[in-house]
Protein backbone atom coordinates (compact mmCIF):
# COMPACT_ATOMS: atom_id res chain seq x y z
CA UNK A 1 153.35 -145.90 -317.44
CA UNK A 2 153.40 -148.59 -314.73
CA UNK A 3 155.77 -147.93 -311.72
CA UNK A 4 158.53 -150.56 -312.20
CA UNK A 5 160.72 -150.16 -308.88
CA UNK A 6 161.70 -153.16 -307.67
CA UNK A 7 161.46 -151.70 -304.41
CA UNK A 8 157.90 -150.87 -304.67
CA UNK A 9 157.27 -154.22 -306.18
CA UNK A 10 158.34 -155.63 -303.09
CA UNK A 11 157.11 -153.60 -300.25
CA UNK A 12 153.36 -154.81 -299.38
CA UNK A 13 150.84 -152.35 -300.12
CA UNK A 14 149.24 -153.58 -296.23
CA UNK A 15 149.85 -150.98 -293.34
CA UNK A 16 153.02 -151.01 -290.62
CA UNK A 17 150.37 -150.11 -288.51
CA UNK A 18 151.61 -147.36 -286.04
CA UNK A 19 155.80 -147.80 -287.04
CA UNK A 20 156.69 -144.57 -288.30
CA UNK A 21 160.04 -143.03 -289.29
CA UNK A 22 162.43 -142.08 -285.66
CA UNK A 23 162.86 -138.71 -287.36
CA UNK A 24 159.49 -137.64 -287.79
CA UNK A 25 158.60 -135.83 -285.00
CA UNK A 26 157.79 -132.59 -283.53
CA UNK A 27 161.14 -130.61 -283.63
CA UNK A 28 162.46 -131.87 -286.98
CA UNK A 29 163.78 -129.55 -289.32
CA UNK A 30 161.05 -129.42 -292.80
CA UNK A 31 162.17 -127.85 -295.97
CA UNK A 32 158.87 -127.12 -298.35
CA UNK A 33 159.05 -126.80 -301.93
CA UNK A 34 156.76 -127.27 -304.71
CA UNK A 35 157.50 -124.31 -306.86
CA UNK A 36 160.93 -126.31 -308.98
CA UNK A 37 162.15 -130.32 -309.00
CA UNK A 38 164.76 -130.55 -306.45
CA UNK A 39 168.34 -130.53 -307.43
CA UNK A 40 169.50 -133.40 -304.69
CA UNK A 41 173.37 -133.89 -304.51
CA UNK A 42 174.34 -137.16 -305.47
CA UNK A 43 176.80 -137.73 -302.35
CA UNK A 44 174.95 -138.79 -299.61
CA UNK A 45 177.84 -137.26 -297.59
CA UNK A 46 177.01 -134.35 -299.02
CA UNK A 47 174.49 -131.84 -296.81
CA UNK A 48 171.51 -130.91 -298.36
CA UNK A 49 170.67 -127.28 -298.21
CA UNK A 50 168.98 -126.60 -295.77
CA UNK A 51 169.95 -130.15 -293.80
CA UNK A 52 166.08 -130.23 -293.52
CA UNK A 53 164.41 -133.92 -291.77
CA UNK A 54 161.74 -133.97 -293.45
CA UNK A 55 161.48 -132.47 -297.46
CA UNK A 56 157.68 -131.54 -298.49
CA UNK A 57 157.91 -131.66 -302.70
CA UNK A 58 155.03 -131.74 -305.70
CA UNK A 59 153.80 -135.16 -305.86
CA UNK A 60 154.20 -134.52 -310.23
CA UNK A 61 157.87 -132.98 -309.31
CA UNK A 62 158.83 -136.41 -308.20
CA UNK A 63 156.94 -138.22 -310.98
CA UNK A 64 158.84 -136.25 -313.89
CA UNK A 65 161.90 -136.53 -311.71
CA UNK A 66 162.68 -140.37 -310.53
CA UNK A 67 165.75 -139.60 -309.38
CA UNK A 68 164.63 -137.18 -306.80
CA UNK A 69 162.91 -139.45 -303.84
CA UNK A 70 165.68 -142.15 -303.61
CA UNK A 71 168.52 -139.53 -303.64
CA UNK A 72 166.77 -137.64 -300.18
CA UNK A 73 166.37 -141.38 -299.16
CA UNK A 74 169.86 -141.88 -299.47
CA UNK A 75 170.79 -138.71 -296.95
CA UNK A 76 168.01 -140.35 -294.87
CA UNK A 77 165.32 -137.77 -295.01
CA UNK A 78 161.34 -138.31 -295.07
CA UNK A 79 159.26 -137.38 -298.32
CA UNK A 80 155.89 -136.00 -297.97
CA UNK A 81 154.65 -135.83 -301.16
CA UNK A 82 152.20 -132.14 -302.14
CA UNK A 83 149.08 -132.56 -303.82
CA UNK A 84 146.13 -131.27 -304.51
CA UNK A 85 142.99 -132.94 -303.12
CA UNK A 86 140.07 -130.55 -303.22
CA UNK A 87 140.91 -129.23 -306.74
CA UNK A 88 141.95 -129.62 -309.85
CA UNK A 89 144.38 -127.83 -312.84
CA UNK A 90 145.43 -128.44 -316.02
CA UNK A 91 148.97 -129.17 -315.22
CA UNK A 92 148.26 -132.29 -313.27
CA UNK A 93 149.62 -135.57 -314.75
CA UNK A 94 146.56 -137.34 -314.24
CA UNK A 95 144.42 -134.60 -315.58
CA UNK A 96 143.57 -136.10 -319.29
CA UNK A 97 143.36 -139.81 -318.07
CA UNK A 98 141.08 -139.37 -314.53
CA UNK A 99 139.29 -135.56 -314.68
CA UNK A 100 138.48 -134.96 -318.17
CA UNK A 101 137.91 -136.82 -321.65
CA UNK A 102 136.88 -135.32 -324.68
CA UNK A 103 133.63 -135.18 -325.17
CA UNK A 104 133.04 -134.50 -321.21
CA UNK A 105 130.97 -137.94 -320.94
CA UNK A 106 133.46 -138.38 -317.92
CA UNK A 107 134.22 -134.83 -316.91
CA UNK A 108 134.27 -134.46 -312.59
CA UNK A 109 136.45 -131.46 -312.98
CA UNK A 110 133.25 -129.14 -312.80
CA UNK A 111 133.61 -127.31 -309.59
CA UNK A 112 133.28 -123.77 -308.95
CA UNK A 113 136.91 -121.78 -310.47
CA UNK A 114 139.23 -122.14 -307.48
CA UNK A 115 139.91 -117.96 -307.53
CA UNK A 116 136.40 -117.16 -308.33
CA UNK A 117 135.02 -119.84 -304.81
CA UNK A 118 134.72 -116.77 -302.50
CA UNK A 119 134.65 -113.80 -305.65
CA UNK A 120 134.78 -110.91 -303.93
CA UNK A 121 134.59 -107.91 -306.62
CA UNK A 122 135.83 -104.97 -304.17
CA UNK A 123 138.71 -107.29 -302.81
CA UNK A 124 142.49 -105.82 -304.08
CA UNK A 125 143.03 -109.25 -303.54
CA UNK A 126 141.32 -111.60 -306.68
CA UNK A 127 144.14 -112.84 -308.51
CA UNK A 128 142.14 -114.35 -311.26
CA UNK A 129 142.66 -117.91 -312.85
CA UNK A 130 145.95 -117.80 -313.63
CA UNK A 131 146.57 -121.51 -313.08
CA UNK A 132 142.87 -122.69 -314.49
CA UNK A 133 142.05 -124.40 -311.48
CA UNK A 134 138.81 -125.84 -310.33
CA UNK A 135 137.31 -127.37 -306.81
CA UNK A 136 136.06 -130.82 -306.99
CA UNK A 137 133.78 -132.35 -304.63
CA UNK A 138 135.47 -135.31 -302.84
CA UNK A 139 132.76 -136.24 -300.63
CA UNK A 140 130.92 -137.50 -303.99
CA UNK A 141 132.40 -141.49 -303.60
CA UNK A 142 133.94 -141.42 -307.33
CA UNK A 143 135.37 -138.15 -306.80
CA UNK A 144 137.10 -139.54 -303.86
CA UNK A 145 138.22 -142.97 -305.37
CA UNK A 146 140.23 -140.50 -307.98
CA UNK A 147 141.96 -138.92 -305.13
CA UNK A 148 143.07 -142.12 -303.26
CA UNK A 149 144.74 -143.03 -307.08
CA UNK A 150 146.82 -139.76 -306.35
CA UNK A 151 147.77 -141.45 -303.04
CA UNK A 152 148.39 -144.35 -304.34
CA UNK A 153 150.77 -142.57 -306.81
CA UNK A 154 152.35 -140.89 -304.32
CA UNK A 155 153.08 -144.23 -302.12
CA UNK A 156 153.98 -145.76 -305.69
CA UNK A 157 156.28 -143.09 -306.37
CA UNK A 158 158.07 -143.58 -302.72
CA UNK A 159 156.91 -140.98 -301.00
CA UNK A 160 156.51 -141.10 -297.31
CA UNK A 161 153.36 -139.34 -296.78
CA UNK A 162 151.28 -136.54 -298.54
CA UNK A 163 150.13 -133.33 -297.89
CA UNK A 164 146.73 -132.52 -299.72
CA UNK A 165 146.13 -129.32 -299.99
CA UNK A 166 142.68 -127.62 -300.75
CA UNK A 167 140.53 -129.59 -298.31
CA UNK A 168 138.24 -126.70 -297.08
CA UNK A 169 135.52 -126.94 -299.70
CA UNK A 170 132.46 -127.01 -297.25
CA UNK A 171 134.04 -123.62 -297.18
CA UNK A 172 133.53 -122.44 -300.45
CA UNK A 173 130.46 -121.25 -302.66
CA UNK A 174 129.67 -123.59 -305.22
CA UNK A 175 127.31 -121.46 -307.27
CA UNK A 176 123.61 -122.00 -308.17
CA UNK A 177 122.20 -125.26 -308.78
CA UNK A 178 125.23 -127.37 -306.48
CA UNK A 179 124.43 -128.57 -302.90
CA UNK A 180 127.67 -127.37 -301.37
CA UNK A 181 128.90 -130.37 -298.49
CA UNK A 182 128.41 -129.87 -295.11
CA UNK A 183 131.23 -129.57 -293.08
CA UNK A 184 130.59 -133.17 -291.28
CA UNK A 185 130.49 -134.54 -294.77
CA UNK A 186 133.58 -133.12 -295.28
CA UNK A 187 135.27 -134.34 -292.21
CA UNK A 188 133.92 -138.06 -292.98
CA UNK A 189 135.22 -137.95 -296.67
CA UNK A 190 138.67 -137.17 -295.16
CA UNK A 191 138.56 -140.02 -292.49
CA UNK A 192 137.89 -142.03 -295.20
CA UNK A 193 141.07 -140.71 -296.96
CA UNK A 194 142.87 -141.20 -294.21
CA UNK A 195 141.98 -144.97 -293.51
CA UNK A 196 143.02 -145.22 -297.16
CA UNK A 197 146.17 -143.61 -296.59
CA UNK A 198 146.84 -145.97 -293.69
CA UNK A 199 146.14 -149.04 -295.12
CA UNK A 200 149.33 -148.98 -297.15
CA UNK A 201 152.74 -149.53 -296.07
CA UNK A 202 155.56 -146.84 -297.78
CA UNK A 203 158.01 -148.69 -300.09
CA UNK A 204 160.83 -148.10 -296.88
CA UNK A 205 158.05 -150.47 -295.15
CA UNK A 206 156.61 -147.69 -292.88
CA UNK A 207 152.94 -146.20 -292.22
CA UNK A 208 152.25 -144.33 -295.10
CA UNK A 209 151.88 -140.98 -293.64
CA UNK A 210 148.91 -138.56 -294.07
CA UNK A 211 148.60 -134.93 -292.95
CA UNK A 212 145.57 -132.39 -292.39
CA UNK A 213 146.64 -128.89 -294.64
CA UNK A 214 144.96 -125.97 -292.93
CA UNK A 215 141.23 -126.35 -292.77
CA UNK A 216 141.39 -124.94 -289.00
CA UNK A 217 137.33 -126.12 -288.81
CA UNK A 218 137.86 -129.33 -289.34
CA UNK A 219 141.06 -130.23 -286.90
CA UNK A 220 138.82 -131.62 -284.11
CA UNK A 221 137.59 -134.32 -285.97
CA UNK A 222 140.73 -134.82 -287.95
CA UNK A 223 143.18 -134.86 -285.17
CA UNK A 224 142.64 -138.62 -283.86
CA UNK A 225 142.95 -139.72 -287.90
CA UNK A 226 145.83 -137.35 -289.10
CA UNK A 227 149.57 -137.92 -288.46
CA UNK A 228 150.90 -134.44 -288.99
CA UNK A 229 149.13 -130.73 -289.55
CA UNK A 230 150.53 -128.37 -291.99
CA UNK A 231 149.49 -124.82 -291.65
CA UNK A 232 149.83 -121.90 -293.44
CA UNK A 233 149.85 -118.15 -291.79
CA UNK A 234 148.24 -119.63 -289.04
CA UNK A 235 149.74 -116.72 -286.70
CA UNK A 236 149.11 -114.14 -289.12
CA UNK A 237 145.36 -115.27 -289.22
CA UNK A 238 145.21 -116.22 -285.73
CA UNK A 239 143.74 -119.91 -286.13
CA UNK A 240 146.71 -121.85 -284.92
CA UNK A 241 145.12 -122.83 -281.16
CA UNK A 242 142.69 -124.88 -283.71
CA UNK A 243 145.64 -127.08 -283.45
CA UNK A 244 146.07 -128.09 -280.51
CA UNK A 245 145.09 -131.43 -280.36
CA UNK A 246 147.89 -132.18 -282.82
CA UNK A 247 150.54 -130.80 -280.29
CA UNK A 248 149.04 -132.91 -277.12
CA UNK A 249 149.08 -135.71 -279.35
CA UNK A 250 152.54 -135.59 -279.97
CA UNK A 251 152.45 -134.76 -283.67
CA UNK A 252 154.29 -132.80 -285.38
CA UNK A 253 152.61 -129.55 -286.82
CA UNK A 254 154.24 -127.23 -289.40
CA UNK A 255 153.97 -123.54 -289.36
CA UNK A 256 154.71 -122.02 -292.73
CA UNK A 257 154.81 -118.03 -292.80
CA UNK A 258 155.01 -115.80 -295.38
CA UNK A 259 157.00 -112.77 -293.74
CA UNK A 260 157.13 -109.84 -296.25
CA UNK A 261 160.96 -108.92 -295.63
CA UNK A 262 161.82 -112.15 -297.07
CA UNK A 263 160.63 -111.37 -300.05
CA UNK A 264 163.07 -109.50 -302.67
CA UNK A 265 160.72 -108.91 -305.93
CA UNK A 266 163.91 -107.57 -307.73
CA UNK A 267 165.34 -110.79 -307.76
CA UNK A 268 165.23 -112.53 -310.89
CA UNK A 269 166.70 -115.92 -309.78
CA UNK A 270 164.85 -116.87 -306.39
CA UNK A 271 163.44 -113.47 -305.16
CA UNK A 272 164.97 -114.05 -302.07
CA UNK A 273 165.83 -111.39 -299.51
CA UNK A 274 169.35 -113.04 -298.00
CA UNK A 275 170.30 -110.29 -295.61
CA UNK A 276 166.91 -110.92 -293.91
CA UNK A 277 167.65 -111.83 -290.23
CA UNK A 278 165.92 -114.18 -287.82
CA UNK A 279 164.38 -111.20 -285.83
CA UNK A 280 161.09 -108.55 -286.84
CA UNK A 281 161.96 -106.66 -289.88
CA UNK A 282 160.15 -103.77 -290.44
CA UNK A 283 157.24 -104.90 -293.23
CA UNK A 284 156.17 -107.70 -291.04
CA UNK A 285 152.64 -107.85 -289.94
CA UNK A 286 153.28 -110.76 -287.21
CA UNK A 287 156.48 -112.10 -286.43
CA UNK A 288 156.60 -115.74 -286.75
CA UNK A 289 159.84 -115.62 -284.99
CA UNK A 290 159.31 -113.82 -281.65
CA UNK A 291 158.73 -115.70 -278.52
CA UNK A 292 155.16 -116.65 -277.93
CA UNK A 293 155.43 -118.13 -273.90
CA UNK A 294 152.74 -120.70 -273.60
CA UNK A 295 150.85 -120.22 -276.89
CA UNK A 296 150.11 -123.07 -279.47
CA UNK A 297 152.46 -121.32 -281.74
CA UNK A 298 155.32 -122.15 -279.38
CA UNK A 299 155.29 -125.29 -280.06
CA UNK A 300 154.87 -126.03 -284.02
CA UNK A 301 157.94 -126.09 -285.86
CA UNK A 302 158.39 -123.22 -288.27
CA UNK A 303 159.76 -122.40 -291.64
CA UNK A 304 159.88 -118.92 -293.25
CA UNK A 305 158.80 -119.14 -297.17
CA UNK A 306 157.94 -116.86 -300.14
CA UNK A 307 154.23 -116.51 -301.14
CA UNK A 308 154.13 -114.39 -304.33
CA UNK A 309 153.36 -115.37 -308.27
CA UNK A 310 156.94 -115.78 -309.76
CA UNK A 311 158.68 -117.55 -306.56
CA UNK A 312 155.95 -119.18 -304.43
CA UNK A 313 157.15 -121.77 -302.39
CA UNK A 314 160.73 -122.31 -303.86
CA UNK A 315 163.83 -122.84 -302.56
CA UNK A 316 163.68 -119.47 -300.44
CA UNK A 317 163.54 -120.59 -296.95
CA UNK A 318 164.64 -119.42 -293.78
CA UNK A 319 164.41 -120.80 -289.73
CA UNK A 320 164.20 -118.47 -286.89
CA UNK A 321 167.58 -119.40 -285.66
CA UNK A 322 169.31 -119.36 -289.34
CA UNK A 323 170.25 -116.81 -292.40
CA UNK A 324 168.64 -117.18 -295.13
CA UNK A 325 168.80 -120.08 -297.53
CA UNK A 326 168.46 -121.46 -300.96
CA UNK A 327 168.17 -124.70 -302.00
CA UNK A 328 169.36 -125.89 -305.23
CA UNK A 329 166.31 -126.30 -308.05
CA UNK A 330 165.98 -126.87 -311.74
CA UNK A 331 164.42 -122.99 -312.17
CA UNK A 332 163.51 -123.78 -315.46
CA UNK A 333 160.67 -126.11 -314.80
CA UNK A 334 157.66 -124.99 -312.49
CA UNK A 335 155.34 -127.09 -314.03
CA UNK A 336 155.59 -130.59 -315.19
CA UNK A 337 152.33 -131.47 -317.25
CA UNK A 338 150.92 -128.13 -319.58
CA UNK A 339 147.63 -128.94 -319.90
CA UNK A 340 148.06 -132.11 -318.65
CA UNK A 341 149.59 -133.35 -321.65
CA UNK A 342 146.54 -132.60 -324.04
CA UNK A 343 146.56 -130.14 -326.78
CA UNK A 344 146.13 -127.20 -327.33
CA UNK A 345 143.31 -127.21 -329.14
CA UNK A 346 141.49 -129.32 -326.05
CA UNK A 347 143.08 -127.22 -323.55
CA UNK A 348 140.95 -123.96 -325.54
CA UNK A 349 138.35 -126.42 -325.48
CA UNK A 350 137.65 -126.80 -322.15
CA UNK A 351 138.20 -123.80 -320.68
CA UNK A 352 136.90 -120.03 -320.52
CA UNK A 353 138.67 -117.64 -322.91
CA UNK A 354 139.36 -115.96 -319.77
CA UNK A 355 141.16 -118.11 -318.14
CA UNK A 356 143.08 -119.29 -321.89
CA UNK A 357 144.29 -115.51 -322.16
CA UNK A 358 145.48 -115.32 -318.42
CA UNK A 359 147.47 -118.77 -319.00
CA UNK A 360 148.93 -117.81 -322.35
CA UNK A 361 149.82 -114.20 -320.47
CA UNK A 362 151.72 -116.23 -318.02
CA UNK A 363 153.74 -117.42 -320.26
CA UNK A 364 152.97 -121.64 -320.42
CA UNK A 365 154.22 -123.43 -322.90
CA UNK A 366 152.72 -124.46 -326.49
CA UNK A 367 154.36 -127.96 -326.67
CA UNK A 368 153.41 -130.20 -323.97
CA UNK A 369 155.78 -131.60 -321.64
CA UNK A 370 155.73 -135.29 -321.76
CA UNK A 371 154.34 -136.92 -318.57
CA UNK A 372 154.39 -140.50 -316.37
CA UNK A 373 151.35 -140.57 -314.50
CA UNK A 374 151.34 -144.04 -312.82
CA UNK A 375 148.11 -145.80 -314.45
């Protein structure tokens, strides 16, 4: 389906070079969720929950949902837009149309399985392929051209900016018989994304705003082409000084950690611990809320999320100086596009009985959900 907002018909797709957004800066207030669609009151005198600056949704969320980016919009808030860049899943709108066709004449989704990358068989930690999700190359130029369509989707779609996700894959192993890319080659396939990126204008006639997720070994060369940084347990893994150059720069750099006392597994509904406080709880490994006098970490702005199967990334958040919150979603929709819209029968097709039994176990749906992806 073609995009048909007027808006978007209007705006020039040719960059505001350097004009960004007044709110977007370091300090602003970022609310991430890509677990549900947003449920985003109507009222723009209403407050949003949390009053967040800048929102960070799925990129197929906001596709399913059109309602979604013009009513944050509204309450005057910036959209980055989730996606993945370095890999691939079933459950992507574009998945049928761009990464595989019957047949697999035109299959690119043949990367290593995104779980089994790093397969370590005495780890406690190998979760498996529950989502059926693969690593693409996107140094390889048609691999790449694929991912700027998901950009241009998101810009399409009204988003302000993206954050792609999955860009370490000079990181990975690839498995016999596949040249794994160098790091540089790596680094130059994401400059090139992010020229891309910035050669578009957002439909609210700003630079269309790209940011660097993780991938602490590439920062240095990503810093002068990147807008924003968003990192994930950077404290707890003790890479955020990668990030300095963001900070100098004046850019704003998330911190997203994963504390375990937020976490209440017993929770059917958001599995959300709401008598957490701001301060160490006992269960914490690092606290991303202490003060950290003259460290890198001091000066990112930070968000407290969930990071387990059922509730990853909801509406569970918390700030260092606030209680616990929950923002309204539609909990009955994770997803947006089983198996991309396919079949059944093709979804079996393509991939390992392994991978078919851990998505059936997970419960995902027989009927496929219908799906928009911009052509």
């Amino acid at each position: 389906m073609k995009y048909s907002s007027t808006l978007a018909a209007l705006v020039p797709l040719v960059a505001a070079v350097g004009k960004i957004p007044d709110n977007f800066k370091p300090g602003a207030r970022w609310q991430v969720e890509i677990q549900n669609p947003l449920i985003v009151p109507s009222s723009s005198t209403q407050k949003l929950v949390p009053d967040a600056d800048i929102w960070d949704i799925d990129l197929w969320h906001a596709d399913a949902n059109r309602s979604i980016i013009p009513a944050l919009h509204a309450h005057d808030k910036i959209v980055i837009c989730y996606l993945n860049l370095g890999a691939v899943q079933p459950d992507e709108c574009d998945f049928n149309t761009s990464w595989y066709k019957d047949g697999g004449k035109d299959n690119k989704w043949t990367g290593p399985w995104y779980y089994d990358a790093n397969y370590d068989p005495d780890s406690p930690d190998n979760e498996g392929n529950r989502y059926c999700e693969r690593y693409v190359d996107f140094t390889d130029t048609p691999i790449r051209d694929l991912m700027k369509a998901r950009l241009k989707t998101a810009r399409d779609l009204g988003c302000d900016g993206v954050d792609p996700d999955n860009i370490d894959i000079s990181s990975i192993t690839w498995g016999s018989g596949a040249t794994p890319p160098t790091r540089k080659q790596v680094s130059a396939a994401l400059v090139d994304l992010a020229a891309y990126a910035h050669s578009m204008t957002s439909t609210r006639g700003f630079q269309f705003l790209i940011g660097q997720k993780n991938g602490a070994e590439y920062a240095a060369d990503l810093v002068g082409h990147y807008d924003f940084a968003v990192l994930e347990r950077c404290l707890e893994a003790g890479f955020c000084g990668n990030f300095t150059g963001y900070l100098a720069a004046g850019k704003p750099v998330l911190a997203i950690e994963y504390p375990a006392s937020l976490e209440d597994a017993g929770d059917g509904t958001s599995g959300c611990n709401m008598t957490r406080e701001s301060r160490c709880e006992s269960g914490d490994a690092d606290c991303p809320c202490r003060d950290i006098g003259g460290e890198p970490f001091a000066g990112m702005d930070r968000v407290l999320k969930l990071d387990f199967d059922d509730f990853g990334l909801n509406g569970c958040t918390q700030y260092c100086d606030s209680r616990v919150v929950v923002t309204p979603t539609d909990t009955d929709n994770k997803g947006v596009c089983r198996y991309g819209g396919g079949s059944v029968a093709q979804f079996q097709q393509i991939l390992t009985g392994e991978c078919v039994v851990a998505a059936m176990s997970a419960g995902w749906e027989v009927t496929p959900l219908p799906c928009t992806t911009i052509q």
